[in-house]
N, C-alpha and C. Protein backbone atom coordinates (compact mmCIF):
# COMPACT_ATOMS: atom_id res chain seq x y z
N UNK A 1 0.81 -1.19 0.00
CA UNK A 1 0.00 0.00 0.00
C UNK A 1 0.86 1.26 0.00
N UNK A 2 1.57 1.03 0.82
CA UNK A 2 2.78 2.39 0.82
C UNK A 2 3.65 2.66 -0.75
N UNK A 3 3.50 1.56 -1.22
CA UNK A 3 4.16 1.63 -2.57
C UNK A 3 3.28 2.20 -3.78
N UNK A 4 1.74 2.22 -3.73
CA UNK A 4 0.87 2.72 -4.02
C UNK A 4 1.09 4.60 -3.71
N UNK A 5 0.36 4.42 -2.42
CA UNK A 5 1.08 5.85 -1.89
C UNK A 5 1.78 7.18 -2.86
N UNK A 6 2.50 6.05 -3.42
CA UNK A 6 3.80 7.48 -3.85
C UNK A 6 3.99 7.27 -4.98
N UNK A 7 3.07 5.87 -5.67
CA UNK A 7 2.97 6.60 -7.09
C UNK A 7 1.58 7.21 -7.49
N UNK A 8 0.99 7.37 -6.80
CA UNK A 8 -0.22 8.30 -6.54
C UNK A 8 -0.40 9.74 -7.15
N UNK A 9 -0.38 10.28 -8.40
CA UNK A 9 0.39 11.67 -8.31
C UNK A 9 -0.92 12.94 -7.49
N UNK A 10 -2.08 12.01 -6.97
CA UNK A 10 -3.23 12.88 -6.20
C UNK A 10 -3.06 13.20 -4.86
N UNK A 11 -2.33 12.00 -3.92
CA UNK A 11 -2.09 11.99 -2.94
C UNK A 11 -0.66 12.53 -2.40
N UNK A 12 -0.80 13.45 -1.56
CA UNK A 12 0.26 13.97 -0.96
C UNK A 12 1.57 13.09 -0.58
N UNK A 13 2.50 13.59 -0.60
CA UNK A 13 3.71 12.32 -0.28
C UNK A 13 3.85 12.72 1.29
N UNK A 14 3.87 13.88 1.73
CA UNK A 14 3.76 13.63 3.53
C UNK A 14 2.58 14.42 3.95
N UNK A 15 2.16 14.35 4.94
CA UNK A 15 1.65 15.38 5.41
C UNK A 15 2.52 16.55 6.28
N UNK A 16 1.75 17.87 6.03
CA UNK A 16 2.27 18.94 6.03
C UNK A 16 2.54 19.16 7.62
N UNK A 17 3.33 20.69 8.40
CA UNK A 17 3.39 20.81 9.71
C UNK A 17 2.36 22.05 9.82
N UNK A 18 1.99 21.74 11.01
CA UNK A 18 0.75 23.45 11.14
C UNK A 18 1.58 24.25 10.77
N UNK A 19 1.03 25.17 10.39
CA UNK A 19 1.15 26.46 9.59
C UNK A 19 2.12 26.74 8.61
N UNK A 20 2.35 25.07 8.29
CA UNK A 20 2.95 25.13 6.91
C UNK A 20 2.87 25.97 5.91
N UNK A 21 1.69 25.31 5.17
CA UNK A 21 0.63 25.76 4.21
C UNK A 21 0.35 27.38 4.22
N UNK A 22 -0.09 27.63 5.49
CA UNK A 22 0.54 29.46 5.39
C UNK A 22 1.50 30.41 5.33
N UNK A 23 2.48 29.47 5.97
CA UNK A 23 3.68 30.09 5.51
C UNK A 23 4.09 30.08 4.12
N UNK A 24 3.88 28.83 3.26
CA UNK A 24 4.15 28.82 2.04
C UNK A 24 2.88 30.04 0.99
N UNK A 25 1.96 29.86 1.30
CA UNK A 25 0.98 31.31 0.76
C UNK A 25 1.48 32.03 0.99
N UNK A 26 1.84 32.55 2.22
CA UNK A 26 2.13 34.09 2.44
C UNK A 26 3.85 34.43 1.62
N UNK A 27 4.60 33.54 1.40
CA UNK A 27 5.86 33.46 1.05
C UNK A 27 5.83 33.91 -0.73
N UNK A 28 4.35 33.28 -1.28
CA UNK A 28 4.69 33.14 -2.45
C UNK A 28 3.72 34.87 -2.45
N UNK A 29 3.00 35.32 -1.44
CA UNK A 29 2.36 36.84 -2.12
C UNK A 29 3.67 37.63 -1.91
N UNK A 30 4.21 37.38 -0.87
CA UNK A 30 5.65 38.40 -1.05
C UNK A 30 6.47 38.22 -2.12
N UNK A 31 6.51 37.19 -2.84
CA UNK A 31 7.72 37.47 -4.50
C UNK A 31 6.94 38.29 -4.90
N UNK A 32 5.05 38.17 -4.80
CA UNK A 32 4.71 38.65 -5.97
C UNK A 32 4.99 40.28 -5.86
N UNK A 33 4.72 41.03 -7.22
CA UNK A 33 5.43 42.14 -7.20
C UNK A 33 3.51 43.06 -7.26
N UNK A 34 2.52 42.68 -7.26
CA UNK A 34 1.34 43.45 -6.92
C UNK A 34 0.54 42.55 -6.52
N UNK A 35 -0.72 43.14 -5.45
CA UNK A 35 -1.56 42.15 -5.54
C UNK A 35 -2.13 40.88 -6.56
N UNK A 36 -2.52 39.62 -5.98
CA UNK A 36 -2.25 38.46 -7.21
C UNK A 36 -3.60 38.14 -6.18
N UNK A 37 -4.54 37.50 -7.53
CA UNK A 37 -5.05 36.07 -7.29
C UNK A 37 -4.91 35.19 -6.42
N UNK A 38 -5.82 34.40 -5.92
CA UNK A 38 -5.85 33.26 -5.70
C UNK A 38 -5.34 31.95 -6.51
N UNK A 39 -5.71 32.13 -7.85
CA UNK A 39 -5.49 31.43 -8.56
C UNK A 39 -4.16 31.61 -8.89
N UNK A 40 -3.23 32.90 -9.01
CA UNK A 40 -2.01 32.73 -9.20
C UNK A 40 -1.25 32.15 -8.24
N UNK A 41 -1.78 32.20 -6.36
CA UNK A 41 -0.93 31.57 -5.73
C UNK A 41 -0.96 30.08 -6.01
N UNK A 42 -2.03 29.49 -6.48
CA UNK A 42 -1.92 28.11 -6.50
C UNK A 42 -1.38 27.68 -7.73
N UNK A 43 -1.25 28.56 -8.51
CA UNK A 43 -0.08 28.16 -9.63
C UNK A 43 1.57 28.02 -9.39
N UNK A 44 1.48 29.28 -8.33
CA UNK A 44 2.98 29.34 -8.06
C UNK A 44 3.19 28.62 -7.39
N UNK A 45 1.87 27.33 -6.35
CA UNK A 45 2.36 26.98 -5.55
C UNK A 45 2.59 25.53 -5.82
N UNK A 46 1.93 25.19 -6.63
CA UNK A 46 1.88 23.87 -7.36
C UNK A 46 1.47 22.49 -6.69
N UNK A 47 1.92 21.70 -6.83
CA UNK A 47 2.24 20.60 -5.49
C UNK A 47 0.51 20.04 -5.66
N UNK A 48 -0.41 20.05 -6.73
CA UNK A 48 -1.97 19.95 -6.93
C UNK A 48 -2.74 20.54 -5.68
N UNK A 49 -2.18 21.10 -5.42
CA UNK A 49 -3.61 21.93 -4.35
C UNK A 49 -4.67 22.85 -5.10
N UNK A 50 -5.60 22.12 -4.04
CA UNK A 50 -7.08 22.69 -5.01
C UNK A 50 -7.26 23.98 -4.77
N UNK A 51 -7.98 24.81 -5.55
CA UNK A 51 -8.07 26.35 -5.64
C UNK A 51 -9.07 26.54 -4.28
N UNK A 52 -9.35 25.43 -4.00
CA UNK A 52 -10.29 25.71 -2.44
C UNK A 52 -9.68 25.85 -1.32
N UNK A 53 -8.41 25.01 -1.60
CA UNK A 53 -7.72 25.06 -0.54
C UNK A 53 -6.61 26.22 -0.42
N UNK A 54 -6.65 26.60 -1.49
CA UNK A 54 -5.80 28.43 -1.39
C UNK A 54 -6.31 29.26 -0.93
N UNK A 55 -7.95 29.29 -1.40
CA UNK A 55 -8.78 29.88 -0.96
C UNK A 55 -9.27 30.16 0.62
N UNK A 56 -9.26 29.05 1.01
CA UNK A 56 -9.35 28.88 2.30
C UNK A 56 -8.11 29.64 3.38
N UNK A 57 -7.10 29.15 2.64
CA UNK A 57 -5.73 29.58 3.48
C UNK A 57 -5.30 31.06 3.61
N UNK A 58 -6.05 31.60 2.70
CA UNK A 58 -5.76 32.68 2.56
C UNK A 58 -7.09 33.90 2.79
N UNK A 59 -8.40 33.09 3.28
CA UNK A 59 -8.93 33.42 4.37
C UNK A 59 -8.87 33.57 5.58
N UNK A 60 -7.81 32.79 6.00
CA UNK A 60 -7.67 32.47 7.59
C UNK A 60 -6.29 33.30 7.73
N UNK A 61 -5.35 33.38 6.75
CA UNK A 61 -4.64 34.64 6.89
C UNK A 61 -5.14 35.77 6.94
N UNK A 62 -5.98 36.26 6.30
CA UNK A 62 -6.58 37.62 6.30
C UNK A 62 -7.73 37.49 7.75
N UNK A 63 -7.99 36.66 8.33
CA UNK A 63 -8.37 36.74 9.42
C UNK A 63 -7.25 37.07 10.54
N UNK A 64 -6.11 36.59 10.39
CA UNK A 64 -4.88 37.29 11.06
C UNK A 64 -4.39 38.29 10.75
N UNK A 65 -5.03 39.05 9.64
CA UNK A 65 -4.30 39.65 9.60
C UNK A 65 -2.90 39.64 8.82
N UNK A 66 -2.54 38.66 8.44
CA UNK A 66 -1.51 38.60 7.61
C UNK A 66 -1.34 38.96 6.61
N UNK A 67 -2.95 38.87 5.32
CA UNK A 67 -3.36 39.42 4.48
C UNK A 67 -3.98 40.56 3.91
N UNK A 68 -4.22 41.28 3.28
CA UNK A 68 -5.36 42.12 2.78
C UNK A 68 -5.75 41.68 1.67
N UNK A 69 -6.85 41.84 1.04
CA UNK A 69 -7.82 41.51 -0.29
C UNK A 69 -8.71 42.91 -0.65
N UNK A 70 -8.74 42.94 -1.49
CA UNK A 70 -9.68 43.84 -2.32
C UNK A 70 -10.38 43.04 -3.82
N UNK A 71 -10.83 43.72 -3.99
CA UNK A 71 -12.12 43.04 -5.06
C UNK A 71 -11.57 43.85 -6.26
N UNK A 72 -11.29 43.09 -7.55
CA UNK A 72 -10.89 43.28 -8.80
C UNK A 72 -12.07 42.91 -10.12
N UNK A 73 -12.43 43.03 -10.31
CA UNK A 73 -14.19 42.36 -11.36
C UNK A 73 -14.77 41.34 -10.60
N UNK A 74 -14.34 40.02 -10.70
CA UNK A 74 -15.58 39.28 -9.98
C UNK A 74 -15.15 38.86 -8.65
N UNK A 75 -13.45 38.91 -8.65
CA UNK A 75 -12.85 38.22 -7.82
C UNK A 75 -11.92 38.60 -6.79
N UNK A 76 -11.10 38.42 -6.08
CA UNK A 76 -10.15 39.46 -5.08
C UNK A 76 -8.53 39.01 -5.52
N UNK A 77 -7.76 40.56 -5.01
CA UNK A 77 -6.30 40.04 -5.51
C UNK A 77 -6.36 40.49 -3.83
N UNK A 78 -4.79 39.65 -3.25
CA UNK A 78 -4.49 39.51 -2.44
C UNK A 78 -3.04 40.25 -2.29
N UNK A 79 -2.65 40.65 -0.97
CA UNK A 79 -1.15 40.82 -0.76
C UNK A 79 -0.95 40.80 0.34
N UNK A 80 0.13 40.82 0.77
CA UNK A 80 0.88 40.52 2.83
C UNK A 80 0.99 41.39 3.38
N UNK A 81 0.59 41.28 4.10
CA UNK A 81 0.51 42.44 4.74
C UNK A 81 1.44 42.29 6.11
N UNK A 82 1.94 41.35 6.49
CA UNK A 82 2.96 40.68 7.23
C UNK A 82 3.84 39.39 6.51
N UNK A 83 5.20 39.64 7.34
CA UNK A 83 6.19 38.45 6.60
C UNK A 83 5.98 37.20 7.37
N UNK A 84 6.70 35.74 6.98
CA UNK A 84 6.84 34.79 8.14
C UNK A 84 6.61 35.15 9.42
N UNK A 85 7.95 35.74 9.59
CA UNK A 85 8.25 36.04 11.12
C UNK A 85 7.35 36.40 11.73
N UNK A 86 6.58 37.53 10.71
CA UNK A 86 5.22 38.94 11.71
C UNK A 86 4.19 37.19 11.95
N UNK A 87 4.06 36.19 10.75
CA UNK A 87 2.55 35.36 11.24
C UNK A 87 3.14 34.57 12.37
N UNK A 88 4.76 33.90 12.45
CA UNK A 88 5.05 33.31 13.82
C UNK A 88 4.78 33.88 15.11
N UNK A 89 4.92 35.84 14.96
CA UNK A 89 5.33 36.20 16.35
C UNK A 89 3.35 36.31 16.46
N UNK A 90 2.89 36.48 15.67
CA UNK A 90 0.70 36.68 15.56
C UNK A 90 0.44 35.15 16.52
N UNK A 91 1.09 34.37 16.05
CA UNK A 91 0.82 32.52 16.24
C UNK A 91 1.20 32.82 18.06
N UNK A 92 2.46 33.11 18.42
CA UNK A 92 2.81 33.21 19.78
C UNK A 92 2.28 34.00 20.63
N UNK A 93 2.07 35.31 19.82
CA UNK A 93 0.59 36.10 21.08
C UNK A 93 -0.62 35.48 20.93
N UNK A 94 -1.01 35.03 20.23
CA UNK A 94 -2.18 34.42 20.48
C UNK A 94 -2.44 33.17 21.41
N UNK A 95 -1.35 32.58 21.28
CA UNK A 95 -0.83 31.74 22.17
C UNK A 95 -1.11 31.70 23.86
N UNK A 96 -0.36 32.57 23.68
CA UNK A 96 -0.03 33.45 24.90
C UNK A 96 -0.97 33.90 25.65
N UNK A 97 -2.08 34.74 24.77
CA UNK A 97 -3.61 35.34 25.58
C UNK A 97 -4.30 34.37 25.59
N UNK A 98 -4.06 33.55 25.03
CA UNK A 98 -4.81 32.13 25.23
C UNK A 98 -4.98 31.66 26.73
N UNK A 99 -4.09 31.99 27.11
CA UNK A 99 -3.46 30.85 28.48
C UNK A 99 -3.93 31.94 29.79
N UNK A 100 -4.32 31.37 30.84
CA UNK A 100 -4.44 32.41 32.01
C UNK A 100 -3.65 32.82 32.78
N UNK A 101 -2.29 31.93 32.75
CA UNK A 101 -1.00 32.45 33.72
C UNK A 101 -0.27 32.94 32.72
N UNK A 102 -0.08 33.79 32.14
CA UNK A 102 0.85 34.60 31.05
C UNK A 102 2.34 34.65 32.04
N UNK A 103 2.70 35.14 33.25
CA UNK A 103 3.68 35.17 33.53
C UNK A 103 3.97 33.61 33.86
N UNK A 104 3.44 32.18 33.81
CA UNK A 104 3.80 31.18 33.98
C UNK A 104 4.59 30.72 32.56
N UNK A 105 3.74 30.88 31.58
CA UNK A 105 3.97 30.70 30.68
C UNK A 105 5.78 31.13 30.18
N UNK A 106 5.38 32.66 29.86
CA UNK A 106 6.37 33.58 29.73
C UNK A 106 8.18 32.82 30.30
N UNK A 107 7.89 32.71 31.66
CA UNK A 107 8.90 32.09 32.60
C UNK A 107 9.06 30.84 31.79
N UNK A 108 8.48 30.18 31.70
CA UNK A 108 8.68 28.81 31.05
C UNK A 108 9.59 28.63 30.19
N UNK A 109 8.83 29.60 28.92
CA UNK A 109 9.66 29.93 27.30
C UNK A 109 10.50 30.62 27.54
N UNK A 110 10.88 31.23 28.34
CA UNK A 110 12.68 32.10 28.41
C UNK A 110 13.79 31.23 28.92
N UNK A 111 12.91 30.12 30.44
CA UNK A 111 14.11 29.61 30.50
C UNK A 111 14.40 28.15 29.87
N UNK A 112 13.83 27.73 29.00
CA UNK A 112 13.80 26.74 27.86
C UNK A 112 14.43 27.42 26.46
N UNK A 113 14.90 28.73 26.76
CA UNK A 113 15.96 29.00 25.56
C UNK A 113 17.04 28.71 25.46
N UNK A 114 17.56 28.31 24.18
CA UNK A 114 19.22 28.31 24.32
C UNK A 114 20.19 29.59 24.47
N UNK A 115 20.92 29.91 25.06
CA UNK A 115 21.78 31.00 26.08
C UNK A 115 21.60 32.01 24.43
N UNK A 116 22.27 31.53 23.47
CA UNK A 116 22.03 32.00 22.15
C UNK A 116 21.06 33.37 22.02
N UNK A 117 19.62 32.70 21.98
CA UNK A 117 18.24 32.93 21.96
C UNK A 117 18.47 33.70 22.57
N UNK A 118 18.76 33.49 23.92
CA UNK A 118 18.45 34.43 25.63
C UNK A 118 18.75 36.11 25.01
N UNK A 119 19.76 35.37 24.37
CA UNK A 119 20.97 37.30 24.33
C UNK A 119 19.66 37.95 23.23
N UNK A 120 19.58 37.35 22.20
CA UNK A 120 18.81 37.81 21.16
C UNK A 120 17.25 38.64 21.87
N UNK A 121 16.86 37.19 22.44
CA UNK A 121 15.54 38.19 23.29
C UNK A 121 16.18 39.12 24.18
N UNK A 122 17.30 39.38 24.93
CA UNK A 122 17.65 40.07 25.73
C UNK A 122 17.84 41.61 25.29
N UNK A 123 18.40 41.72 24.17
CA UNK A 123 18.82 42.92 22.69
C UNK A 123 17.49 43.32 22.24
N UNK A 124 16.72 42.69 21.96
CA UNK A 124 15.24 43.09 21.64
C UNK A 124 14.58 43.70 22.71
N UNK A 125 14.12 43.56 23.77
CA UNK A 125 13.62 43.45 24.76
C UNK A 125 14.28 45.20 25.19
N UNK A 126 15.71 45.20 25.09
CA UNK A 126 16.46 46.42 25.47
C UNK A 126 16.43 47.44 24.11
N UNK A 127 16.30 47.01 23.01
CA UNK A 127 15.72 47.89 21.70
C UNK A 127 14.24 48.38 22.36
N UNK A 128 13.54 47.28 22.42
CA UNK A 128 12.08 48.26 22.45
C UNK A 128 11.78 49.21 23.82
N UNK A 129 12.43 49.13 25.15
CA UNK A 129 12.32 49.81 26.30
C UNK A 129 13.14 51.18 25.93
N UNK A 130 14.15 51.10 24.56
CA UNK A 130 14.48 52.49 24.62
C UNK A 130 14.10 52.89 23.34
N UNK A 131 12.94 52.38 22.71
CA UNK A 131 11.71 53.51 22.07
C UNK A 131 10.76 53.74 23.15
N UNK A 132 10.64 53.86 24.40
CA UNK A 132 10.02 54.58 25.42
C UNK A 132 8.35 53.94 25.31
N UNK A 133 8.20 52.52 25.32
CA UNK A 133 7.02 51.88 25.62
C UNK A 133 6.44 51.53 24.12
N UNK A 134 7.06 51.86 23.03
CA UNK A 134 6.38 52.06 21.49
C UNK A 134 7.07 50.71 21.31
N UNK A 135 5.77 49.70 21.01
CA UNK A 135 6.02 48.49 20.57
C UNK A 135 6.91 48.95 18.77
N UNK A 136 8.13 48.22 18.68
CA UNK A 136 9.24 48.65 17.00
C UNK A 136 8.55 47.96 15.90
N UNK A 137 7.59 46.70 16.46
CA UNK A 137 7.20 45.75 15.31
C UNK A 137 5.41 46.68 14.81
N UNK A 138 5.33 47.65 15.51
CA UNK A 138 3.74 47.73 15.20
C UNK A 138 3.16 49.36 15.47
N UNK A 139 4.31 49.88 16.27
CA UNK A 139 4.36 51.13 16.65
C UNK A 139 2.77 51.40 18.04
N UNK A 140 2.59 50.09 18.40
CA UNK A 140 1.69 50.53 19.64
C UNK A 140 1.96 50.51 20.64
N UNK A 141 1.55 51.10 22.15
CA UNK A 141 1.51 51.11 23.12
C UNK A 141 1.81 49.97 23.78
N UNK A 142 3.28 49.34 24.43
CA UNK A 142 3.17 48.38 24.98
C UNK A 142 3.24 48.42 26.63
N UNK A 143 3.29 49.47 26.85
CA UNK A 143 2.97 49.65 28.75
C UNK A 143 1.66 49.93 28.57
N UNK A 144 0.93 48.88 29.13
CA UNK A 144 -0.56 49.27 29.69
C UNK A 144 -1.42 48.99 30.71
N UNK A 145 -1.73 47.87 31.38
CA UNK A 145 -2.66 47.53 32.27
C UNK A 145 -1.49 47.56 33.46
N UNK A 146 -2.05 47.19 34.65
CA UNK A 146 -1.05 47.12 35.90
C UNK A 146 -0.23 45.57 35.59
N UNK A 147 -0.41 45.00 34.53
CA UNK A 147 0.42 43.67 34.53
C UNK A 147 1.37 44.10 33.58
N UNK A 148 1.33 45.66 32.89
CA UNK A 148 2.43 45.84 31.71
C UNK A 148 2.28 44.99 30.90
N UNK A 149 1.55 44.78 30.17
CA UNK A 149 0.88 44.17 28.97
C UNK A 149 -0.24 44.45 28.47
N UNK A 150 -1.24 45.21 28.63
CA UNK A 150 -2.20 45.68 28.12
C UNK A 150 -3.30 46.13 29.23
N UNK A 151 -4.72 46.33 28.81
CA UNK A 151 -5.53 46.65 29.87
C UNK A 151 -5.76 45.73 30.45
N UNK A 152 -7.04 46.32 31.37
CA UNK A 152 -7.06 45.45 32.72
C UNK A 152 -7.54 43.70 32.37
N UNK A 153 -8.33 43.80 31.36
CA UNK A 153 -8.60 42.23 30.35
C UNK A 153 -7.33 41.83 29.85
N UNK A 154 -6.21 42.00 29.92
CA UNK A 154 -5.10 41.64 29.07
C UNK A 154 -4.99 42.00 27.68
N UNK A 155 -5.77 42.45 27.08
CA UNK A 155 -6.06 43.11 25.37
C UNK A 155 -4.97 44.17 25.52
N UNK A 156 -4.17 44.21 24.28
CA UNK A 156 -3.85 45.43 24.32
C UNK A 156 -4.25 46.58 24.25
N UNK A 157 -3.50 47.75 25.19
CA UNK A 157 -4.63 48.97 24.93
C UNK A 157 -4.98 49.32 23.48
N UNK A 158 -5.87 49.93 23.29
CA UNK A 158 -6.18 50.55 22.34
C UNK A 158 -5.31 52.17 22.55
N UNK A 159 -4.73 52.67 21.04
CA UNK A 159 -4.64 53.63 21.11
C UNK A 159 -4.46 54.33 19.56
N UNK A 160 -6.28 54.69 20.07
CA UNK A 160 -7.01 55.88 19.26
C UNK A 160 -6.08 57.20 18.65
N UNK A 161 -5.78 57.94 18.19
CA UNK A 161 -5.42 59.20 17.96
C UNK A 161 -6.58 59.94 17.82
């Protein structure tokens, strides 16, 4: 059966890792050089994925935020509106507000870094405290509630102009 498998040219040869599949969408709207199709990502992306399933993926990005769409005659062109990195670090706050001990958490993932890592978050961490509370990746407010992370719900503040 396994030998079947893989001469299959319908069936996938592995299955994919979460947020594979989005990373590879969002990878291929950044070559592109203007908003593109749906249909062009699944050309560029090849590998027989169905135009439903581009479709889809690139709904649930633009539900993060990763994407924007606008409407072109019948249909929408797409572009990024964030890179890899911006949908990994989206994947880890969400993560994060997910959970009810944020400082358990937090503690956890720092000291499960390699010393490497440590310095890197350590340099970041000392970049953004001397833009004076202005998150560098997004330009918002990151001193806010009495836990220094947002309001009193944990959301980040809002800030209106």
């Amino acid at each position: 059966m396994a030998q079947r498998d893989r001469e299959d040219p319908h069936r996938p040869s592995r299955r994919r890792g979460q947020g594979e599949l989005e990373s590879q969408v969002l990878g291929a709207l950044r070559e592109a050089q203007a908003p593109v199709t749906a249909a062009w990502v699944q050309e560029r992306l090849g590998g027989g994925l169905a135009y439903t399933t581009v479709v889809t993926i690139l709904t649930r990005l633009l539900a993060k935020d990763a994407v924007a769409r606008e409407r072109r005659g019948r249909s929408f062109v797409w572009r990024p509106t964030a890179d890899v990195a911006g949908l990994a670090a989206l994947k880890m706050r969400r993560l994060l507000d997910g959970e009810s001990d944020r400082e358990a958490v937090l503690a956890s993932f720092v000291t499960a870094l390699p010393p490497d890592d440590e310095q890197v978050l350590r340099a970041l961490l000392e970049t953004a405290h001397a833009t004076d509370g202005v998150d560098a990746t997004d330009g918002t407010d990151v001193v806010g509630g009495a836990d220094g992370v947002g309001g009193a719900d944990g959301a980040p503040d809002s800030t209106e102009d």
